[in-house]
Protein backbone atom coordinates (compact mmCIF):
# COMPACT_ATOMS: atom_id res chain seq x y z
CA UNK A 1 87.53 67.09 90.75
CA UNK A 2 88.12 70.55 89.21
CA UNK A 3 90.81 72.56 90.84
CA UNK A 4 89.42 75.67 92.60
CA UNK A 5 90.61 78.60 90.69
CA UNK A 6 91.74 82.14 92.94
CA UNK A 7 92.77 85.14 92.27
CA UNK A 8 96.02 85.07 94.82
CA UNK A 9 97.51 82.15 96.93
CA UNK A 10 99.66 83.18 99.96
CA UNK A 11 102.01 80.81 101.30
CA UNK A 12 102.72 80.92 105.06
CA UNK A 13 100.38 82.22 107.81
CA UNK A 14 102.82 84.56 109.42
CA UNK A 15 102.23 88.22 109.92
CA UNK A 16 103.35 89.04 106.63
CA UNK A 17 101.54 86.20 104.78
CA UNK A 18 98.35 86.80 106.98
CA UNK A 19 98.88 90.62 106.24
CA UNK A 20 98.74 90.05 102.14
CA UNK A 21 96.02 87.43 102.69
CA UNK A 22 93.90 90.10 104.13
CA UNK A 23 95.29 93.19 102.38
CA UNK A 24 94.34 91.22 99.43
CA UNK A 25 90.70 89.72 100.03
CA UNK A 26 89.54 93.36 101.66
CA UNK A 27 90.33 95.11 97.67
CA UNK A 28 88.08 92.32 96.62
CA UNK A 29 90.53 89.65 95.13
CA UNK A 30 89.66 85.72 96.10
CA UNK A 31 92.18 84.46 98.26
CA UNK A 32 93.90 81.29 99.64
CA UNK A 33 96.20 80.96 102.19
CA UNK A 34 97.91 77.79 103.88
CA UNK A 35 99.91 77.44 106.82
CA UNK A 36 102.11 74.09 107.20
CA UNK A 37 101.65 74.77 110.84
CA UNK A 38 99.72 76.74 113.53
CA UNK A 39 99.24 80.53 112.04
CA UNK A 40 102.05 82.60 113.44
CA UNK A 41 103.58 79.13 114.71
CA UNK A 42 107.68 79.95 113.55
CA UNK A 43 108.63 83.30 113.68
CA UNK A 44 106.16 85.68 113.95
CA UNK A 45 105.18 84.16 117.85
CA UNK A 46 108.84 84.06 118.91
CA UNK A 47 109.19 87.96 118.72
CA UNK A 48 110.21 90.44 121.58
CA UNK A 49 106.53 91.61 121.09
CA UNK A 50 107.32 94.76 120.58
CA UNK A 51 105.97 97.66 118.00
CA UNK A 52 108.39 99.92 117.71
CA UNK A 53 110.57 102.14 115.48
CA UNK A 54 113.94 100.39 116.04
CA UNK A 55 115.83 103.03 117.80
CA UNK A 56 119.33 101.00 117.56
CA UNK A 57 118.29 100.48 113.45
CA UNK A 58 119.56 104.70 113.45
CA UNK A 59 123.13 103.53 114.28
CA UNK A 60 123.30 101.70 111.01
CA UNK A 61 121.25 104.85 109.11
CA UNK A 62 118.31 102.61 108.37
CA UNK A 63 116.18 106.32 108.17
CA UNK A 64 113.21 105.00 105.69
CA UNK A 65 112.99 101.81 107.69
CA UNK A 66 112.73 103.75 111.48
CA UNK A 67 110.82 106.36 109.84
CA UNK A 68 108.39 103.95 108.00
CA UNK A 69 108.19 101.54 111.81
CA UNK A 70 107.52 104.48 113.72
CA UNK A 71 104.28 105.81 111.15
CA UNK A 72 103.17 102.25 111.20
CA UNK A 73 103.53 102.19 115.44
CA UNK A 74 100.49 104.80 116.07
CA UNK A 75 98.51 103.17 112.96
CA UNK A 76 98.69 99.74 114.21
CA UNK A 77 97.94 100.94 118.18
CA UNK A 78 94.59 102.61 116.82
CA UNK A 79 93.78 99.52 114.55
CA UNK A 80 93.90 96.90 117.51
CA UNK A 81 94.17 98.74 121.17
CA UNK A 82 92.95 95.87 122.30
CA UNK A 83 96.74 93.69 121.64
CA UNK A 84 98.97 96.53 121.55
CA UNK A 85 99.27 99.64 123.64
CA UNK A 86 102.22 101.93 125.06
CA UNK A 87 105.04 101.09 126.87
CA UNK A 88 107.74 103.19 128.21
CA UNK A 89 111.11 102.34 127.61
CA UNK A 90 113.91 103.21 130.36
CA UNK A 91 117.74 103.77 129.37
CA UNK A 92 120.05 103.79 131.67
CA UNK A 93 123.49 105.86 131.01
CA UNK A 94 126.79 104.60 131.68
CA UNK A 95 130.47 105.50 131.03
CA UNK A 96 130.52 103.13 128.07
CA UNK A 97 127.50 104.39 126.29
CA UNK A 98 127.94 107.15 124.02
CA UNK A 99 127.72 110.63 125.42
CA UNK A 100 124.35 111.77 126.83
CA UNK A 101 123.64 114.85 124.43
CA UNK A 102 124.49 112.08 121.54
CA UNK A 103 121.93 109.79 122.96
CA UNK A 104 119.72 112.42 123.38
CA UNK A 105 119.94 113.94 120.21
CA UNK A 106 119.19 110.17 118.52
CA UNK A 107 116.04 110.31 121.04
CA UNK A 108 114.78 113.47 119.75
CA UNK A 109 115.49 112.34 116.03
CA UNK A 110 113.23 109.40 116.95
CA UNK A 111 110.21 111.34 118.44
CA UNK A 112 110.17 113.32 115.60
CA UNK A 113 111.26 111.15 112.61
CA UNK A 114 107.76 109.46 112.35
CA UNK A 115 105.14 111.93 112.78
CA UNK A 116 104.31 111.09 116.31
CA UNK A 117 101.02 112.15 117.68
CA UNK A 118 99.33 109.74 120.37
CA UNK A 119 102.68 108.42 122.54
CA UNK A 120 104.34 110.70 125.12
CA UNK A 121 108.15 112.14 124.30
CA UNK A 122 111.19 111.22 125.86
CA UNK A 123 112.24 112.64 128.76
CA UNK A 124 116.00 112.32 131.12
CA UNK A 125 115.47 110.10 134.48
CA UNK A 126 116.97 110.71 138.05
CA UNK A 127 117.91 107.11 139.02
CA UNK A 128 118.13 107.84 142.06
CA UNK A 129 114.76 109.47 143.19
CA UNK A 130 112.68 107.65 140.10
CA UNK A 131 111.02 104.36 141.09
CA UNK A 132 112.34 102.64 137.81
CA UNK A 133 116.12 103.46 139.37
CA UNK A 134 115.13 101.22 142.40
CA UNK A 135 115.71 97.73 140.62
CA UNK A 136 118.88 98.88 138.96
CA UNK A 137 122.32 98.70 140.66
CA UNK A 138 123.22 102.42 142.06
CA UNK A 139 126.40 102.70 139.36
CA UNK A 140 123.38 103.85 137.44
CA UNK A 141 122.17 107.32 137.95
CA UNK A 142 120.91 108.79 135.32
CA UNK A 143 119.28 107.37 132.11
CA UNK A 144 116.31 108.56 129.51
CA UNK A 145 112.49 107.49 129.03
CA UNK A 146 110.99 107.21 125.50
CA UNK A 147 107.98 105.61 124.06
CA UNK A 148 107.16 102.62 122.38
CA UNK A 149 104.42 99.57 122.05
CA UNK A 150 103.88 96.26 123.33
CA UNK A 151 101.75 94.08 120.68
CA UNK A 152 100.65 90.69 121.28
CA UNK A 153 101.87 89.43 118.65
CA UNK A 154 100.59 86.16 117.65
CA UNK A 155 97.19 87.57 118.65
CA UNK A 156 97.94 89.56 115.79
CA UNK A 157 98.32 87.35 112.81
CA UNK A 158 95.21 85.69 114.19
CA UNK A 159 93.54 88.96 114.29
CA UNK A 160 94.68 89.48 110.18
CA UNK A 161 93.89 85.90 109.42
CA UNK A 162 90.51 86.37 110.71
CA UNK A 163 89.90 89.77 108.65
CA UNK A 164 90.98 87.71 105.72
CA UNK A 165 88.80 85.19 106.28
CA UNK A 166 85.52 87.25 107.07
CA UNK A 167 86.68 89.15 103.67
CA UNK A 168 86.27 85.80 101.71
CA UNK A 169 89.96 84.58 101.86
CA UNK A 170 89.63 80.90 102.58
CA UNK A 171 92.79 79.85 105.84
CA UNK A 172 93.83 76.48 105.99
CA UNK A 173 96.50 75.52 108.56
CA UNK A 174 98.21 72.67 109.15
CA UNK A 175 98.55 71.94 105.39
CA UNK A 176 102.00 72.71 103.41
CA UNK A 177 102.52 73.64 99.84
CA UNK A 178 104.15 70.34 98.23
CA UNK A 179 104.98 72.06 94.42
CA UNK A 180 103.47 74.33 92.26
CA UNK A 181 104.05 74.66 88.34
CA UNK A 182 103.31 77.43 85.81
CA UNK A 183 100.04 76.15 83.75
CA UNK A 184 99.42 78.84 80.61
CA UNK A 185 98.76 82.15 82.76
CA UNK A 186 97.92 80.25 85.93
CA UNK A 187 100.15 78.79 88.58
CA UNK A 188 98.83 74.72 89.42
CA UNK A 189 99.54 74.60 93.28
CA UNK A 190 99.77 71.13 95.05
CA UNK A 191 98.74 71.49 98.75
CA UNK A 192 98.89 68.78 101.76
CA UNK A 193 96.75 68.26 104.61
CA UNK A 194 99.68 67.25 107.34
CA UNK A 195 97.00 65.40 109.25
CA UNK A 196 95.47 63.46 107.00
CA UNK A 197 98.04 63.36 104.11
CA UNK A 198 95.28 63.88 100.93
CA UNK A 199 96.25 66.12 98.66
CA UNK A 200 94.49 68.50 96.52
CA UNK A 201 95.25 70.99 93.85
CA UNK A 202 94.42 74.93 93.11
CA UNK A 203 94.77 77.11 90.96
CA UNK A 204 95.69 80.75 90.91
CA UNK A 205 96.70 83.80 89.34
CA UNK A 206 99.69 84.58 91.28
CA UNK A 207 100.93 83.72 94.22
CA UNK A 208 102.97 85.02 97.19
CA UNK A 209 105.79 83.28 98.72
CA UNK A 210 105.84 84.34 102.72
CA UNK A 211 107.09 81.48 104.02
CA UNK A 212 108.98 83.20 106.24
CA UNK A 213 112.65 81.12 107.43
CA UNK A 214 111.73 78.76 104.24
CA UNK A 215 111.27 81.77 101.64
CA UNK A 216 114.53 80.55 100.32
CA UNK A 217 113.74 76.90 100.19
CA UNK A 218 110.25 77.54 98.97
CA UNK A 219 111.82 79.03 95.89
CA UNK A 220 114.03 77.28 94.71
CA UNK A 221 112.87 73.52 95.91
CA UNK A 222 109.15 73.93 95.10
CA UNK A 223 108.90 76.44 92.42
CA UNK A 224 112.29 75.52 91.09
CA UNK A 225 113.75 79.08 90.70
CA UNK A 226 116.73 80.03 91.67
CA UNK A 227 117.08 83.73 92.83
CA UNK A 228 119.99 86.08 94.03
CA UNK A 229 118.00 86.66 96.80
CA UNK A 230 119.32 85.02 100.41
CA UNK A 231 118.32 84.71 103.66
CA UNK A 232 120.54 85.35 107.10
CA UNK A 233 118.64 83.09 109.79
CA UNK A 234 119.21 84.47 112.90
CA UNK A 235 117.98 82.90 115.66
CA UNK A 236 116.46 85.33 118.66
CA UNK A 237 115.75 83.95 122.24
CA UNK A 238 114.33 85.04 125.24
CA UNK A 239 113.80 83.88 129.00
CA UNK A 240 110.72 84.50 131.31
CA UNK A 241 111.59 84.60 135.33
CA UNK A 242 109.70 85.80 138.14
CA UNK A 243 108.44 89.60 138.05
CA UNK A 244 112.17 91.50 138.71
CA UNK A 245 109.89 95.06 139.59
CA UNK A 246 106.91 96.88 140.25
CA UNK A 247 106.69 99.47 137.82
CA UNK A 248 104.64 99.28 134.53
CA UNK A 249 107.97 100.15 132.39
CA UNK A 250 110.58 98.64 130.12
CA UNK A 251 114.27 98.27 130.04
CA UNK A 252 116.55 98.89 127.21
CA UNK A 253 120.53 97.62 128.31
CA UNK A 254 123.57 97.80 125.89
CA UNK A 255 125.67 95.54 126.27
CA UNK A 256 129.90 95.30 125.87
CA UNK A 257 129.39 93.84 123.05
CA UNK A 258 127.14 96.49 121.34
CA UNK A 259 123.88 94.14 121.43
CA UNK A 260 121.12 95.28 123.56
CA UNK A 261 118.61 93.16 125.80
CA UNK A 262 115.16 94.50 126.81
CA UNK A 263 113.57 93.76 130.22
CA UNK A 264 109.79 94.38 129.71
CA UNK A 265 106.89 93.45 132.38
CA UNK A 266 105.09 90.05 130.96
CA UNK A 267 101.38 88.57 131.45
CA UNK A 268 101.07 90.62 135.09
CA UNK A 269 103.34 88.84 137.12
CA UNK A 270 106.89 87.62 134.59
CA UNK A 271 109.71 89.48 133.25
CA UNK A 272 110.40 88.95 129.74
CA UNK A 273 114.29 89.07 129.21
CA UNK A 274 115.70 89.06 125.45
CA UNK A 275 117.09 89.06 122.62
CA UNK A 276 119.55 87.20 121.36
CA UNK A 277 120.78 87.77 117.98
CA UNK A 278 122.65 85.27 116.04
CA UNK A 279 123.55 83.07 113.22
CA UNK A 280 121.55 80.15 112.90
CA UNK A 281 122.00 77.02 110.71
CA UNK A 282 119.65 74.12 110.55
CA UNK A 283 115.85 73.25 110.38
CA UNK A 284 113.85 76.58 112.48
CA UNK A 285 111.43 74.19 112.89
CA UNK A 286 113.98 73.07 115.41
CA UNK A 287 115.01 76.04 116.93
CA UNK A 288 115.74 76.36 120.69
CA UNK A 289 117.70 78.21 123.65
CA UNK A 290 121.22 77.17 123.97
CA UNK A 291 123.16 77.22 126.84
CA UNK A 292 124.84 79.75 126.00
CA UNK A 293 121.92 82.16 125.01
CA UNK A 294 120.81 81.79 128.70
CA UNK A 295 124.47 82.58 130.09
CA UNK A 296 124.23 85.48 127.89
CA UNK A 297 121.03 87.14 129.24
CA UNK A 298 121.04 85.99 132.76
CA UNK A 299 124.84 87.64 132.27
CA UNK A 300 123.58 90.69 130.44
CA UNK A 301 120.49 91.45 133.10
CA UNK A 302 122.56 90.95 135.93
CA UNK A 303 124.99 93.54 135.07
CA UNK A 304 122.03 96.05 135.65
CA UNK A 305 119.58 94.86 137.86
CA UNK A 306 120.63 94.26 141.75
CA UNK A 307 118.98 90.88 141.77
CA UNK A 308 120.98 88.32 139.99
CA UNK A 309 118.83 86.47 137.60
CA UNK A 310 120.39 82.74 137.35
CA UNK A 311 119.35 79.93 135.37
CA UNK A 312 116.95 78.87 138.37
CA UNK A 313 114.82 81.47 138.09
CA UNK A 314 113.55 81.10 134.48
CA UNK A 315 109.82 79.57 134.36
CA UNK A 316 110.26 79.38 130.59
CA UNK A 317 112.22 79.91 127.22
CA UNK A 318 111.47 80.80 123.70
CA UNK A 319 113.22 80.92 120.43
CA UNK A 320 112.54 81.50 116.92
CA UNK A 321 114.37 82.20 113.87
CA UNK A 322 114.24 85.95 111.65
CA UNK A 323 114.59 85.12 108.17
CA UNK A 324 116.51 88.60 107.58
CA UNK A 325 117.69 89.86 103.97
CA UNK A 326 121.60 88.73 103.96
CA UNK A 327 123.36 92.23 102.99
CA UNK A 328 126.18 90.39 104.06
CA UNK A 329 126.45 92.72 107.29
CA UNK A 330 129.44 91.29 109.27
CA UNK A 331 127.44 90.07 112.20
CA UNK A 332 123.70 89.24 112.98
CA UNK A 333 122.71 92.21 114.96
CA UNK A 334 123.71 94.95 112.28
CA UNK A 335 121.90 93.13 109.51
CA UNK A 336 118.84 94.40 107.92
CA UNK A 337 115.46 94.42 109.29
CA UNK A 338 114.30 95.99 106.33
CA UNK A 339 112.44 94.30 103.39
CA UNK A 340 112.72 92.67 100.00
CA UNK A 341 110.26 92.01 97.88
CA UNK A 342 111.38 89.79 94.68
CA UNK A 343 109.12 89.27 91.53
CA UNK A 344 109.52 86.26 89.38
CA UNK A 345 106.95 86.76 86.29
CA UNK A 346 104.53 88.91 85.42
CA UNK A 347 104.30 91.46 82.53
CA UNK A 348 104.28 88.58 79.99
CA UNK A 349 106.97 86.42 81.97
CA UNK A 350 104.03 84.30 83.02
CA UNK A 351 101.99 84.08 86.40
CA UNK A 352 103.71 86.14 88.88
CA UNK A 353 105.77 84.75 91.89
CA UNK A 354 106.35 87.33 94.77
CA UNK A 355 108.72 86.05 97.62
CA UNK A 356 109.05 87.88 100.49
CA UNK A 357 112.53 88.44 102.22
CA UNK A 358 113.44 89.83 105.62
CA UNK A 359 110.59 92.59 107.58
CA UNK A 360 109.43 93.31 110.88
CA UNK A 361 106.47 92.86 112.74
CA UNK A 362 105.53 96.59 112.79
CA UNK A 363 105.80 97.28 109.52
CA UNK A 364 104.23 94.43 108.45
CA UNK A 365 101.18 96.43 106.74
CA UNK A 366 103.24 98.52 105.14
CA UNK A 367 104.78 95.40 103.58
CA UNK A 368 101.59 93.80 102.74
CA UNK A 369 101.17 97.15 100.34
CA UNK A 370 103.99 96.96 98.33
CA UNK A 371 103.23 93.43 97.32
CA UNK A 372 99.87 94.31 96.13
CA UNK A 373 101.73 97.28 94.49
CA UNK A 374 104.07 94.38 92.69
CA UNK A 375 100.64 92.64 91.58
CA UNK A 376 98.90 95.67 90.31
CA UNK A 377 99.76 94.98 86.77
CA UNK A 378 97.87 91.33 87.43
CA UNK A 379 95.01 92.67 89.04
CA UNK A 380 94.87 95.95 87.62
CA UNK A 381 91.12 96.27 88.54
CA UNK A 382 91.46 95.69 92.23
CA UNK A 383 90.28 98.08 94.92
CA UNK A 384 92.50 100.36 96.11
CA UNK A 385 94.49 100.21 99.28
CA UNK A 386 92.11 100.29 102.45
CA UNK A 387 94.32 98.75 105.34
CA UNK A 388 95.47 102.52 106.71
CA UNK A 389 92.80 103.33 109.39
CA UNK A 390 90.77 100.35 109.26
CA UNK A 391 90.64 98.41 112.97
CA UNK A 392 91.41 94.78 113.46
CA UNK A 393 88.68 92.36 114.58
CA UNK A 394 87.73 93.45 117.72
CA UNK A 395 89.10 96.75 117.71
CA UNK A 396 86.88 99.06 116.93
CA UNK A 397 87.24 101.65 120.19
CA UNK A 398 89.42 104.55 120.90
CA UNK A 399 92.56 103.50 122.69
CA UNK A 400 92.17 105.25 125.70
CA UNK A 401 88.60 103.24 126.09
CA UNK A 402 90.49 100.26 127.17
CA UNK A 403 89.91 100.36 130.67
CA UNK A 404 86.00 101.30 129.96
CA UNK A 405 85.89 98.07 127.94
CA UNK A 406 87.20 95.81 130.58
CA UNK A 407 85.05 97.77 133.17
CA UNK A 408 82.07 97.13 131.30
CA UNK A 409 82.84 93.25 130.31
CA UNK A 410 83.58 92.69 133.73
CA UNK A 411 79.65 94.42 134.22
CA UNK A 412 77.59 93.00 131.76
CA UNK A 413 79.50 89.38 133.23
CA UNK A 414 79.97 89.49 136.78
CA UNK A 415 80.87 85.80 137.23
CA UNK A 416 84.28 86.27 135.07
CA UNK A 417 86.14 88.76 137.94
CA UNK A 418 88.30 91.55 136.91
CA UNK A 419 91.45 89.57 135.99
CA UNK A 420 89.89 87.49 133.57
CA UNK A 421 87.84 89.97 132.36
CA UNK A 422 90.76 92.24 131.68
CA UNK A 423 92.50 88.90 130.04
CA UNK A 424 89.51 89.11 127.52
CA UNK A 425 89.22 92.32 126.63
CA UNK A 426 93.11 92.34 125.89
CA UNK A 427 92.84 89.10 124.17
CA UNK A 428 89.45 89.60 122.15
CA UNK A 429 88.79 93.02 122.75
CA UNK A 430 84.69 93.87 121.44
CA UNK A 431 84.84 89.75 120.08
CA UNK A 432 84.51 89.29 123.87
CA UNK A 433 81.28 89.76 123.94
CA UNK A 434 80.50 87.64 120.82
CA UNK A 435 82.81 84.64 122.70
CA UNK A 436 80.62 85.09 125.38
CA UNK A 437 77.88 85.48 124.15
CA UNK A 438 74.29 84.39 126.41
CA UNK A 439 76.31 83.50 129.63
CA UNK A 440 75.16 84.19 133.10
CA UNK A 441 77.09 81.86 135.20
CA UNK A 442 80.12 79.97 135.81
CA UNK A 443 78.57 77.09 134.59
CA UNK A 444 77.11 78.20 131.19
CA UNK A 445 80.66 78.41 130.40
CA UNK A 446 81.19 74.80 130.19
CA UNK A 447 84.69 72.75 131.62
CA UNK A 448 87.46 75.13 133.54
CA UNK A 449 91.15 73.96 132.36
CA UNK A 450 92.25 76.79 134.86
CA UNK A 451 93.37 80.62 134.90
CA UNK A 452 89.90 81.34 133.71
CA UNK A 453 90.13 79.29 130.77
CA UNK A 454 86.63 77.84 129.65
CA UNK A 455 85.39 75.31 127.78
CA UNK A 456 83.16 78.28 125.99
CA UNK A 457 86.66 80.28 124.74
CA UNK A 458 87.98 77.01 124.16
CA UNK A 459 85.44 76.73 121.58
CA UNK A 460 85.61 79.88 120.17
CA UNK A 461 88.98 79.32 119.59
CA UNK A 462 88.64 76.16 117.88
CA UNK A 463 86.05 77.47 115.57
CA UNK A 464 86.54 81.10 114.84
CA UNK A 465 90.88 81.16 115.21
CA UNK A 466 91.60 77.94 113.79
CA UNK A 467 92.93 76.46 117.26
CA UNK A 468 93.29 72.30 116.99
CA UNK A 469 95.98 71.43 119.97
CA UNK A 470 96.85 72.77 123.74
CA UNK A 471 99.65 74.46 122.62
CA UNK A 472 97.44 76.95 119.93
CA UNK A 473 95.16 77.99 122.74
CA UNK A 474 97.70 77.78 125.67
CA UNK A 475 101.35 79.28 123.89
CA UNK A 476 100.17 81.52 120.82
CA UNK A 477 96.05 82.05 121.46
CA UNK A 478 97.09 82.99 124.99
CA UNK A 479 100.45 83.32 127.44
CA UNK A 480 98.18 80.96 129.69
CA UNK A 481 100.87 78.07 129.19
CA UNK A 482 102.40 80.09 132.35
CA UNK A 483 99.80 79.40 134.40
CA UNK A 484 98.51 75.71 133.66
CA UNK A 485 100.02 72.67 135.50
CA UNK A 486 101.22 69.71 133.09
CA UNK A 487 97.87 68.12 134.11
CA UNK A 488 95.83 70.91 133.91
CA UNK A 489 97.28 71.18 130.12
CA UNK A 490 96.47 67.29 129.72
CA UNK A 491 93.32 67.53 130.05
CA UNK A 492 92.74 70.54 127.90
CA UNK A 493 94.15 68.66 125.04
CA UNK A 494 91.74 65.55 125.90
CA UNK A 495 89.07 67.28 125.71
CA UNK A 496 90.08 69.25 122.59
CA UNK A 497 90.77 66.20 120.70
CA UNK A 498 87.04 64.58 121.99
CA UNK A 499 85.62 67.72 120.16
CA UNK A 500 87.27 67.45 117.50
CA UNK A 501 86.25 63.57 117.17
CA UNK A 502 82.42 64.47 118.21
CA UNK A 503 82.53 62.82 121.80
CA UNK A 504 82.51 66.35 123.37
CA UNK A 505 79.97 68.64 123.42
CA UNK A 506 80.66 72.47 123.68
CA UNK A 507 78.39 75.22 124.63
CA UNK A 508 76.77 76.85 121.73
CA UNK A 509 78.39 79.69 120.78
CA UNK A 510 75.49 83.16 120.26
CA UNK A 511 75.93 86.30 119.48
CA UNK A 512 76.19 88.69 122.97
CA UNK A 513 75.43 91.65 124.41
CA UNK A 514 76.97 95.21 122.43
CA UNK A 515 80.34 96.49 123.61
């Protein structure tokens, strides 16, 4: 059979990959995309899900990186208020900070460095009249209070994905590039389905490495190039314990040792405790918490807060490894989050090959950009760039109509209740209604797995967001993973794989009432 030909082939369906993918098909080129995994299954779930400027990236003068993250923070909170909105940060002052007007002065360089317009500014704290002092151990009395975002962040590549897709791009997941050779002005790419191990070929003008931790060995083991270019792996981790306060704000804490540990309110009732930041050798397919990662931030949190937080107390863990740009910084938390974008081809060299080093979730748009900008001379009668201002699937509303979206959800269906209509409109945001769709009742939403998880989402899930196991709909879909017993998660899967096979039916998924 005749390979299909595309314009662009994206490998890896993280946020960056996921971000050309749909950068790409919305200026009108046809795009592929594969994912050897789940989309967003490595790196880009395994964040501190946070979109923010980087305020501790100013210590080592990244300006055009903070500057560039903190543009791209109110752009990406009016594209999708539905998985990201504001969160205020709290930083308490000690003796072996540096001084306050020095902190301060960084603060103000930070709420002024990127144009803000929508978040509140930074203001000093009383510890000791404040609520968020109350948690904290009295040593700390004073502190600061600046502005930030939360984003859900696998929610997000989904949310790219599936503005790709509805833009023509054509997702697979679960299949991995196997080798790919230069054929005339075309590059011949071998791709495997991991599931049921045929193989197929495509062809395609160029094509983008994003492969996140394996940029490197994508390179040079399946393209066969060797580049200067290197990645640092450095592995992050975070625990989740028991809700530590009552307040709706964050915690930034410096450590001794110059790394810093956030504290930030998770799914309603967790704390979310992390990161860690350090070398990391091996497979990241592999990645988890060590021992001494949980000493670390059980250590590091109970230097601040008055409740000790002990290795008993975590309800669960998660790792992942940042495939940073090695600038040969002399540890892992003062190298680059910035990113590199390497060109092999192109302008007569053959079919172009862009691999993408290093990056951060926020600026992840940004990113997707300047690799159409390498490709320009390839496609040199592409649209022109259209991501800035345009919403992400399901969020097209004004972000301080959140709470009028959940209101009216919760309205339109009254058997849902207000937490899980909230845990919609945050999830799905005006797609709730289209999830939905022609439900009146409990029942018309099919099997409950628990937490207000349906049979009816379930579905969606599977057939709009490319969900195939538990762990898509429970760990990067949803947080619900928190809340589901081991049985309760059994039997999800069970029935997941019956649909998949044909032995289950699902409610019929229709179009709903407007948002």
């Amino acid at each position: 059979m005749k390979p299909r030909e595309y314009d662009l082939a994206v490998i890896g369906g993280g946020v960056n990959g996921c971000g050309v993918a749909r950068d790409a098909a919305g200026r009108g080129l046809s795009v592929f995309l594969c994912e050897q995994g789940d989309l967003a299954g490595a790196t880009s779930s395994a964040s501190t899900k946070l979109i923010h400027g980087g305020l501790r990236y100013l210590e080592y003068y990244e300006f055009r990186l903070v500057r560039e993250a903190l543009i791209e923070r109110e752009r990406l909170l009016r594209a999708a208020p539905h998985i990201i909105w504001p969160l205020r940060f709290v930083l308490p002052h000690h003796d072996a900070l540096r001084p306050a007007w020095l902190i301060r002065l960084g603060l103000f360089l930070y709420d002024h460095l990127g144009g803000r317009e929508l978040l509140p500014g930074t203001r000093s704290i009383d510890l000791t009249s404040d609520a968020v002092g109350a948690p904290l151990k009295d040593d700390f009395t004073k502190g600061f209070e600046y502005s930030d975002c939360w984003v859900e962040d696998s929610r997000l590549v989904v949310l790219n994905a599936m503005d790709a897709s509805e833009k023509g791009a054509d997702v697979v997941t679960r299949t991995r590039m196997t080798s790919a050779a230069r054929d005339g002005d075309r590059w011949r790419v071998t791709v495997e389905d991991r599931d049921s191990g045929e193989t197929r070929e495509i062809l395609a003008r160029a094509v983008v490495n994003a492969a996140g931790p394996w940029v490197a060995d994508v390179l040079t083991g399946r393209f066969r190039i060797n580049s200067p270019a290197r990645v640092r792996m450095v592995k992050g981790s975070h625990v989740i314990v028991p809700r530590m306060f009552d307040h709706d704000r964050a915690y930034i804490f410096q450590n001794p040792d110059k790394r810093i540990i956030f504290a930030i309110p998770y799914e309603t009732d967790f704390t979310l405790i992390g990161t860690t930041d350090e070398d990391f050798q091996g497979d990241p397919a592999d990645v988890r918490i060590a021992e001494s990662e949980v000493d670390y931030l059980c250590r590091a949190a109970s230097a601040y807060f008055k409740q000790d937080v002990g290795k008993d107390d975590i309800v669960h863990t998660f790792s992942g490894v940042r495939p940073l740009y090695d600038d040969n910084a002399s540890d892992a938390s003062a190298a680059t989050r910035d990113y590199v974008i390497e060109v092999d081809g192109g302008d007569g060299g053959g079919a172009p090959l862009v691999s993408v080093f290093g990056g951060k979730i926020t600026t992840f748009r940004k990113l997707a950009e300047a690799v159409m900008a390498k490709l320009s001379g390839t496609f040199p009668d592409m649209a022109p760039a259209w991501t800035d201002g345009a919403t992400m699937p399901g969020g097209d509303f004004g972000v301080d109509e959140v709470e009028r979206k959940i209101a009216t959800l919760a309205r339109d269906y009254p058997f849902l209740g207000n937490v899980t209509a909230r845990r919609l409109v945050r999830a799905y945001g005006t797609r709730a209604w289209t999830m939905l769709g022609d439900a009146r009742s409990a029942e018309d939403m099919g099997e409950s797995f628990g937490a207000g998880l349906t049979a009816r989402e379930v579905t969606y899930l599977m057939d709009v967001e490319w969900a195939k196991t538990a762990d898509d709909v429970l760990w990067r879909r949803s947080k619900l993973g928190l809340r589901l017993d081991a049985d309760q998660r059994a039997r999800l899967q069970d029935w997941m794989k019956a649909r998949t096979s044909g032995a289950q039916k699902a409610p019929e998924l229709r179009k709903g009432g407007a948002a």
